[in-house]
N, C-alpha and C. Protein backbone atom coordinates (compact mmCIF):
# COMPACT_ATOMS: atom_id res chain seq x y z
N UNK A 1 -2.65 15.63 -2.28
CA UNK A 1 -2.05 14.84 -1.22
C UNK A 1 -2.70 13.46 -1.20
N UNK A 2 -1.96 12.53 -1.20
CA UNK A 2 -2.54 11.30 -1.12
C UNK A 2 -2.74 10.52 0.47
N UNK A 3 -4.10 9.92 0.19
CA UNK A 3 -4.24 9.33 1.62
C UNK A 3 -4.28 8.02 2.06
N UNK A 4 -3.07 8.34 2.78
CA UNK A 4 -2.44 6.68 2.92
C UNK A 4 -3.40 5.77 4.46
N UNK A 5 -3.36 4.03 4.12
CA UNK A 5 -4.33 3.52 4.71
C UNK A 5 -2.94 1.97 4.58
N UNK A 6 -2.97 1.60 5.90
CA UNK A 6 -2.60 0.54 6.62
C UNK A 6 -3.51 -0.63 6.65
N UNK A 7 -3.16 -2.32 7.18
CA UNK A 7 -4.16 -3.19 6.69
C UNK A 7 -4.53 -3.05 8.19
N UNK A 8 -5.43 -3.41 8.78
CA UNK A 8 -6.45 -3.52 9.83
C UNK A 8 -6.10 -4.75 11.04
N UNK A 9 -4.83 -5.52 9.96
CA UNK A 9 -4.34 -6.85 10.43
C UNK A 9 -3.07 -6.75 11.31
N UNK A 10 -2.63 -5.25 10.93
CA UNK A 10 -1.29 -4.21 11.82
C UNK A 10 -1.69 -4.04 13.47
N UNK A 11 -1.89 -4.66 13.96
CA UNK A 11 -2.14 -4.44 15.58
C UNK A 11 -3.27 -3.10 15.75
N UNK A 12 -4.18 -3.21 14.87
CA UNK A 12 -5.28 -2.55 14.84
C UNK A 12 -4.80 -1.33 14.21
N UNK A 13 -3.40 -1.33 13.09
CA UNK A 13 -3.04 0.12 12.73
C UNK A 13 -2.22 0.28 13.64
N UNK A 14 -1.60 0.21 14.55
CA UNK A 14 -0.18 0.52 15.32
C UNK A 14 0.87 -0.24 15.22
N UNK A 15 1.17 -1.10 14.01
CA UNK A 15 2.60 -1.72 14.13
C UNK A 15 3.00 -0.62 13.08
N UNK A 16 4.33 -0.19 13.76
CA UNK A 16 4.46 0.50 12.64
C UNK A 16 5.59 -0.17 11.23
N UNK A 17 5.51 -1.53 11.58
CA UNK A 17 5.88 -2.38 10.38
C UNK A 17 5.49 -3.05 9.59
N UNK A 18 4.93 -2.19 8.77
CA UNK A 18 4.00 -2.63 7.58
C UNK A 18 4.21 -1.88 6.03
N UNK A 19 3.44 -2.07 5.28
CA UNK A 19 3.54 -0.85 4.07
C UNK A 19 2.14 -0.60 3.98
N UNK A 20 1.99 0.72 3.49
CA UNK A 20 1.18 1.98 3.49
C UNK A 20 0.73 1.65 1.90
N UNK A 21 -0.68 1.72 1.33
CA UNK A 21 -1.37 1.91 0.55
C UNK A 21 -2.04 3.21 -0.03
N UNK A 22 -1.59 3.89 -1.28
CA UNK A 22 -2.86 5.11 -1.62
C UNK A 22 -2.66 4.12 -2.85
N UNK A 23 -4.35 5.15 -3.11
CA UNK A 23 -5.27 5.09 -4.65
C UNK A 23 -4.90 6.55 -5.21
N UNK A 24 -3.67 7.06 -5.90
CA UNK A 24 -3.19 8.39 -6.34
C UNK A 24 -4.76 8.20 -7.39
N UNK A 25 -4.88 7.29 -8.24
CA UNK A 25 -6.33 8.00 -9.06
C UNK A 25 -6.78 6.69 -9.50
N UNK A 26 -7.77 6.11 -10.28
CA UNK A 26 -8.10 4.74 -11.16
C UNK A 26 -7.20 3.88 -11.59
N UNK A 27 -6.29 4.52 -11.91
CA UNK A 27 -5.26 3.04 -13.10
C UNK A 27 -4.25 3.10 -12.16
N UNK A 28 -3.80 3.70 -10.83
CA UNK A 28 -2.51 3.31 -10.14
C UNK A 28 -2.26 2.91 -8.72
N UNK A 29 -1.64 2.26 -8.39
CA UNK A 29 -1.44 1.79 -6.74
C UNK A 29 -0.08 2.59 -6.36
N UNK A 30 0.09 3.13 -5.17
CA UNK A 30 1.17 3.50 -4.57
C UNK A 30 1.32 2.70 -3.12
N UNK A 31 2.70 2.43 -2.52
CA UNK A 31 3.10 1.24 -1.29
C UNK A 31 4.37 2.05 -1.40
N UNK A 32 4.72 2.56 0.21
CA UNK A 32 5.29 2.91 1.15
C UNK A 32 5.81 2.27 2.41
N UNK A 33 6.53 2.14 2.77
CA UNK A 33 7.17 1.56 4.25
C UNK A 33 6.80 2.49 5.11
N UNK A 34 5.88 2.04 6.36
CA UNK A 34 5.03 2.79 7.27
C UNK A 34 6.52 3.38 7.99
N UNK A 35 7.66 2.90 7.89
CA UNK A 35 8.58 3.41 8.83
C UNK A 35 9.48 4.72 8.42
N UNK A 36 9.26 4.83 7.04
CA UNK A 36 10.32 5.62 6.43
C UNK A 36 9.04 6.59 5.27
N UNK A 37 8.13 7.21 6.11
CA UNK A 37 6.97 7.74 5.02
C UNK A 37 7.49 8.50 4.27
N UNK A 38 8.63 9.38 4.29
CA UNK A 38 9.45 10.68 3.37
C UNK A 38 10.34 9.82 2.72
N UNK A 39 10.14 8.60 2.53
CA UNK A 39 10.91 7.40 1.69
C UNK A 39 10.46 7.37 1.07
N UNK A 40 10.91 6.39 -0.09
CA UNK A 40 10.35 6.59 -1.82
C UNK A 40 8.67 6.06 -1.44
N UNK A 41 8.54 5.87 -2.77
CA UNK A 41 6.96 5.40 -2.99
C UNK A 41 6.97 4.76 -4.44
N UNK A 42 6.47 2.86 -4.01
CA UNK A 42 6.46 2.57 -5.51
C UNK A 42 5.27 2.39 -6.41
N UNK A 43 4.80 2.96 -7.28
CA UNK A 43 3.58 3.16 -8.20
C UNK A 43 3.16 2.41 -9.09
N UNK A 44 2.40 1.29 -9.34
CA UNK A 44 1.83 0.09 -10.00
C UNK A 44 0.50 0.65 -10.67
N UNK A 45 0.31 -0.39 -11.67
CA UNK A 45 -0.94 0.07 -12.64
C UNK A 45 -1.83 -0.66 -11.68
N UNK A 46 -3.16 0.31 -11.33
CA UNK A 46 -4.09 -1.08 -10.71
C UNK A 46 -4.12 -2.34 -11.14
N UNK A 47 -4.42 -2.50 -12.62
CA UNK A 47 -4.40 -4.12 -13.29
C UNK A 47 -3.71 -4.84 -12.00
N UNK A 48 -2.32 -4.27 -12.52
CA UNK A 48 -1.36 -5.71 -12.13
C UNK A 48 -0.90 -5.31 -10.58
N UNK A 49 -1.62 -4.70 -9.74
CA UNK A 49 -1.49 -4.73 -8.46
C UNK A 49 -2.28 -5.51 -7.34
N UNK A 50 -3.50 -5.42 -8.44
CA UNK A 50 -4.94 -6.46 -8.14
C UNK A 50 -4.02 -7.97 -8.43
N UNK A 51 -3.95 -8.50 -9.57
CA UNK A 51 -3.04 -9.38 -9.52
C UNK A 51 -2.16 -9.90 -8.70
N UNK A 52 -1.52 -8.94 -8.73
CA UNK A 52 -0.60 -9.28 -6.80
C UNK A 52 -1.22 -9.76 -5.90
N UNK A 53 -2.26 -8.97 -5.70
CA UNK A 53 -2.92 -9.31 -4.69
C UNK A 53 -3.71 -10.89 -4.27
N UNK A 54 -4.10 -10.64 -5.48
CA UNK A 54 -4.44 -12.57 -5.89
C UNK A 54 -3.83 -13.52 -5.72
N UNK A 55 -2.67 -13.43 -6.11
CA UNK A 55 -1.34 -14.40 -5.97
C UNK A 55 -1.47 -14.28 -4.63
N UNK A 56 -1.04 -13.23 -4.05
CA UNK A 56 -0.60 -13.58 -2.48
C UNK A 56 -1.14 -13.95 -1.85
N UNK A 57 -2.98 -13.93 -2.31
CA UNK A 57 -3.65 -14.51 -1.23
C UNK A 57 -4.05 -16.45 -1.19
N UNK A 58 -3.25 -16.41 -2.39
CA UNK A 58 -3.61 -17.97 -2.46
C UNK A 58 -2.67 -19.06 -1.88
């Protein structure tokens, strides 16, 4: 079971409009819509999720 984690920046974790983060294992990212959790789930190689992450923060 994977354990999903919200950003801290979500009304302390209560908006429930956000997307949902697991670490399924080392090489992959999974992101969920906090609203629809029995909704898909999309799965990225860490590499290029870290990447993302970079971009967006600049």
């Amino acid at each position: 079971m994977l354990r999903w984690r919200k950003s801290s920046y979500t009304n302390a974790g209560n908006d429930p409009q956000c997307v949902e983060l697991a670490c399924p294992d080392d090489e992959r990212r999974a992101v969920r819509d906090s609203k629809h959790r029995a909704g898909p789930e999309l799965t990225f190689p860490a590499a290029a999720f870290r990447a993302f992450l970079a971009d967006a923060r600049k």
